[in-house]
N, C-alpha and C. Protein backbone atom coordinates (compact mmCIF):
# COMPACT_ATOMS: atom_id res chain seq x y z
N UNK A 1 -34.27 66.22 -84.77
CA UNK A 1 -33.02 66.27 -85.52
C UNK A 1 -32.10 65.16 -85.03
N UNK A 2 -31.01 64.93 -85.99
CA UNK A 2 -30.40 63.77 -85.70
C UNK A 2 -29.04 64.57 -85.06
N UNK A 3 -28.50 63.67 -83.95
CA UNK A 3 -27.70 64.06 -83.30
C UNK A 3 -26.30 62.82 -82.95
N UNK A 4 -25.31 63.24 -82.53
CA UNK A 4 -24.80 62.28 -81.94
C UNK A 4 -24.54 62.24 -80.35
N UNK A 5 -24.33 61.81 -79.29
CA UNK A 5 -25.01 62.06 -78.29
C UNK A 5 -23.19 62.62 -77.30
N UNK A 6 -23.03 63.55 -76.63
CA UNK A 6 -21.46 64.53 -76.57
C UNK A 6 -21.32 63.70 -75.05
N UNK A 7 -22.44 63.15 -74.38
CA UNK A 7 -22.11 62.61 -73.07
C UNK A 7 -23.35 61.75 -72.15
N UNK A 8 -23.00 60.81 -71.30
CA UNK A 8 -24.23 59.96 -71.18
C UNK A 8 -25.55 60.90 -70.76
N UNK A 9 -26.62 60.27 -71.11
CA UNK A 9 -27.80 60.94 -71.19
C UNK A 9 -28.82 60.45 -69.83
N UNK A 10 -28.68 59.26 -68.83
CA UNK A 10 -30.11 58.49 -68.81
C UNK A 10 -30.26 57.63 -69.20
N UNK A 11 -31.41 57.62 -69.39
CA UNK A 11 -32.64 56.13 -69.86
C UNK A 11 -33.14 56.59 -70.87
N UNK A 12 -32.88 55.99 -72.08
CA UNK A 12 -34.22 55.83 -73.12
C UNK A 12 -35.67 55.57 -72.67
N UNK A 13 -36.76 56.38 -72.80
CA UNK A 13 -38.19 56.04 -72.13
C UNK A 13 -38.85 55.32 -73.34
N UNK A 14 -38.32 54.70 -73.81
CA UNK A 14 -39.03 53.44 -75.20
C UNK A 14 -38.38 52.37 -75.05
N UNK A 15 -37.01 52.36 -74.43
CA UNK A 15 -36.51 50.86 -74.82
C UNK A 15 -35.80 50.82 -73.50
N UNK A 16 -35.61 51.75 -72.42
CA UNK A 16 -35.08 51.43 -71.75
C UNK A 16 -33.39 51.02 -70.51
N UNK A 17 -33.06 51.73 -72.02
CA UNK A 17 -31.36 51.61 -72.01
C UNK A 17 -31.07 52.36 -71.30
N UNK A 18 -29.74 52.70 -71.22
CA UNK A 18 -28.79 53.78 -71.05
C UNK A 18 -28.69 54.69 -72.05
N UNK A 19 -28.55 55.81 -72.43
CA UNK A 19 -28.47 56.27 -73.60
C UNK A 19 -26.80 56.91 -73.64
N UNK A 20 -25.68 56.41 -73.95
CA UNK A 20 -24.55 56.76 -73.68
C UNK A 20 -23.59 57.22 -74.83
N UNK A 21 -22.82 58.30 -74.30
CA UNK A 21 -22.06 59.13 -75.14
C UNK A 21 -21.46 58.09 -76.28
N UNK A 22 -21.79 58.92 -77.84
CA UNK A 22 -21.25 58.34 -79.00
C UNK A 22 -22.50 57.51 -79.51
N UNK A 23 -24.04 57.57 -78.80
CA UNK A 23 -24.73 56.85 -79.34
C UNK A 23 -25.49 57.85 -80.67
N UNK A 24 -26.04 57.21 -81.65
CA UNK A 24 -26.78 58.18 -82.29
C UNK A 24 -28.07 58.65 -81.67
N UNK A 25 -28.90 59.80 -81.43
CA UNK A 25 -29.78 60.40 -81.55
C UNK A 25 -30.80 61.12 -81.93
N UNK A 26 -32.04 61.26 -81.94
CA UNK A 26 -32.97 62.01 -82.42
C UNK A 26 -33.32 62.81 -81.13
N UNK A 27 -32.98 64.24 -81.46
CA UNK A 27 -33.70 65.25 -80.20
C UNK A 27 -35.21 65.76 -80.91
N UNK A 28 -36.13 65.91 -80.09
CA UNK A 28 -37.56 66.15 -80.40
C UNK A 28 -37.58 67.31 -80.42
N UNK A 29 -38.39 68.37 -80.89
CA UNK A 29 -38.91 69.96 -80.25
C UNK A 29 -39.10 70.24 -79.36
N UNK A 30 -39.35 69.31 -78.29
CA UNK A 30 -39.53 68.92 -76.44
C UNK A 30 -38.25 69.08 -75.98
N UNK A 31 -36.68 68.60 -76.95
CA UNK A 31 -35.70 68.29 -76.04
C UNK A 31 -35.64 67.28 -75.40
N UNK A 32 -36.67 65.94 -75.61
CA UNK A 32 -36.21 64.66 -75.36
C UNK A 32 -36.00 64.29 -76.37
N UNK A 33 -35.05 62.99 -75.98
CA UNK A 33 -33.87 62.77 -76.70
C UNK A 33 -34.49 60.92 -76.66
N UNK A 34 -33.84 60.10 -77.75
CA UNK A 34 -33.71 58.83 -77.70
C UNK A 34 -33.16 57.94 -78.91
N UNK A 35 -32.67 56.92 -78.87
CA UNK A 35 -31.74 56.00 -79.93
C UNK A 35 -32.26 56.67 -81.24
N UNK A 36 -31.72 56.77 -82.63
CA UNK A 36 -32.02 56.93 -83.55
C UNK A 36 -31.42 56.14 -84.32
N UNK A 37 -32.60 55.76 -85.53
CA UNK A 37 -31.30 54.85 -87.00
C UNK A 37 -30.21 54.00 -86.90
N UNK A 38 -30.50 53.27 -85.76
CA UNK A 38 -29.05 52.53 -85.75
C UNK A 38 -29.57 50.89 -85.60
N UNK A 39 -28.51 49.91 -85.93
CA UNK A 39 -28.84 48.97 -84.67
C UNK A 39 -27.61 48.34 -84.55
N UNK A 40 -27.32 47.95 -83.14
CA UNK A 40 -26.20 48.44 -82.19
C UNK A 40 -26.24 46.93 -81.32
N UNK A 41 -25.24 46.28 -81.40
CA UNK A 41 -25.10 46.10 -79.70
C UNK A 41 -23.88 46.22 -78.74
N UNK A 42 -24.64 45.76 -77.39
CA UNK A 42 -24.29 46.79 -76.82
C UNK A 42 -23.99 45.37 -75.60
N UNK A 43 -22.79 45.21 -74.53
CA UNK A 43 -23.07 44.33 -73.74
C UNK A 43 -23.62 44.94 -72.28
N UNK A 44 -24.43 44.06 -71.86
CA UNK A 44 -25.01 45.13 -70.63
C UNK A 44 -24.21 44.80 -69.43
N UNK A 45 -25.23 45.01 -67.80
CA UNK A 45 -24.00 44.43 -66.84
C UNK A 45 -23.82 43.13 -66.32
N UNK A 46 -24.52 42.34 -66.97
CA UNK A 46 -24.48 41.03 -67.26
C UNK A 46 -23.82 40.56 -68.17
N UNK A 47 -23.13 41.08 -69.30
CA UNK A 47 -22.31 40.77 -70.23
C UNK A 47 -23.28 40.17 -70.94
N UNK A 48 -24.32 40.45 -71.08
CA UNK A 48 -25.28 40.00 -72.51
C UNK A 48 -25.28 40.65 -73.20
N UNK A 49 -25.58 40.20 -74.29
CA UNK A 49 -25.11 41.54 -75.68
C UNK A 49 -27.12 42.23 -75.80
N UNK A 50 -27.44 42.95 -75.98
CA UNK A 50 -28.30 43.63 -76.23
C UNK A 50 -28.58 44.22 -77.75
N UNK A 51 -29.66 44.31 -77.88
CA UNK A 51 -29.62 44.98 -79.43
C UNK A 51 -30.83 45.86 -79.38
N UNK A 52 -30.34 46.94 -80.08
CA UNK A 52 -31.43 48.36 -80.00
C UNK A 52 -31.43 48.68 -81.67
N UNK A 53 -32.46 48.72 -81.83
CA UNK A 53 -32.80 49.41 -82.88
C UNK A 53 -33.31 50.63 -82.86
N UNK A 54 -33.42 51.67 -84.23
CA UNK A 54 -33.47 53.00 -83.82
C UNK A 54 -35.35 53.29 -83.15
N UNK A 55 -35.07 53.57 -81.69
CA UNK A 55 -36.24 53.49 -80.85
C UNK A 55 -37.27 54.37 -81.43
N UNK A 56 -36.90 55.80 -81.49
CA UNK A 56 -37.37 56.69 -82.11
C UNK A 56 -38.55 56.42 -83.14
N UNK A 57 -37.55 56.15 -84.38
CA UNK A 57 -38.13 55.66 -85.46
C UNK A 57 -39.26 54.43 -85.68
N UNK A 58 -39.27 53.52 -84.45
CA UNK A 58 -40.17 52.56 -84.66
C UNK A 58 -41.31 53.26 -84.06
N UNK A 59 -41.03 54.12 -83.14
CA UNK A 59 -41.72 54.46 -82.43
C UNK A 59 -42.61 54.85 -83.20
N UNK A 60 -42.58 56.25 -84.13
CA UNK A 60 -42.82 57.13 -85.15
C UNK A 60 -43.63 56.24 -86.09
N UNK A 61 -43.11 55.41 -86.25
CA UNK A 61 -44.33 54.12 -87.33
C UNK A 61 -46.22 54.52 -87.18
N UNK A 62 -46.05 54.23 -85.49
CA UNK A 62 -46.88 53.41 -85.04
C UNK A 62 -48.28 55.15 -83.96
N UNK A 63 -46.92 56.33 -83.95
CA UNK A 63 -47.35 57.47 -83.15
C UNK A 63 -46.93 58.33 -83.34
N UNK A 64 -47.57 59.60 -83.44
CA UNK A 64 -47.06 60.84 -83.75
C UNK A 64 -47.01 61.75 -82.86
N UNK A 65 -46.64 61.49 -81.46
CA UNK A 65 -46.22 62.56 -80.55
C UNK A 65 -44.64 61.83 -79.59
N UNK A 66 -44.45 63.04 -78.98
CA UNK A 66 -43.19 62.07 -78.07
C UNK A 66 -43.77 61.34 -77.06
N UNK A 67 -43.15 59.87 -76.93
CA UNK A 67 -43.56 59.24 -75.73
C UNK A 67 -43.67 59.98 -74.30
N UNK A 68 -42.72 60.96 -73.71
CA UNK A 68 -42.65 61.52 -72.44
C UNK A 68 -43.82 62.39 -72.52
N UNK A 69 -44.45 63.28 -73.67
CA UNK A 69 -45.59 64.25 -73.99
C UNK A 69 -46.45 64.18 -75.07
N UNK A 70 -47.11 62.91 -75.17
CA UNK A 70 -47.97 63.27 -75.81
C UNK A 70 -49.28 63.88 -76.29
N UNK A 71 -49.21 65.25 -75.38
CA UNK A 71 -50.30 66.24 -75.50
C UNK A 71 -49.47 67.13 -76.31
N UNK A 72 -48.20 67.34 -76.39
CA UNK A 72 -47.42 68.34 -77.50
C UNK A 72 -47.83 68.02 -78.68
């Protein structure tokens, strides 16, 4: 389900980020969570701008389980 995210989360385990409050989300049936439908940037702590696209969803292209479990 699509979510919006109420407070920082972590690491995205697909792309790597931060996953931080106000970002959009997809929560799984697992309860992991990661970027959804967006693309965003973002400056990191280098002041480079970054760009995420919705992780989730590319993901989903290509695999049909969650990256953290895919024996679920």
């Amino acid at each position: 389900s699509e979510d919006v995210l109420s407070k920082d989360a972590g690491e995205c385990a697909i792309c790597l980020e931060e996953l931080q409050q106000g970002d959009t989300i997809a929560r799984l049936p697992c309860l992991c969570i990661y970027h959804k439908g967006q693309v965003f940037l973002r400056m990191d702590r280098k002041f480079q701008k970054v760009a995420f696209v919705g992780c989730i969803d590319e993901w989903f292209e290509v695999n049909r389980s969650c990256p953290e479990h895919p024996s679920d």
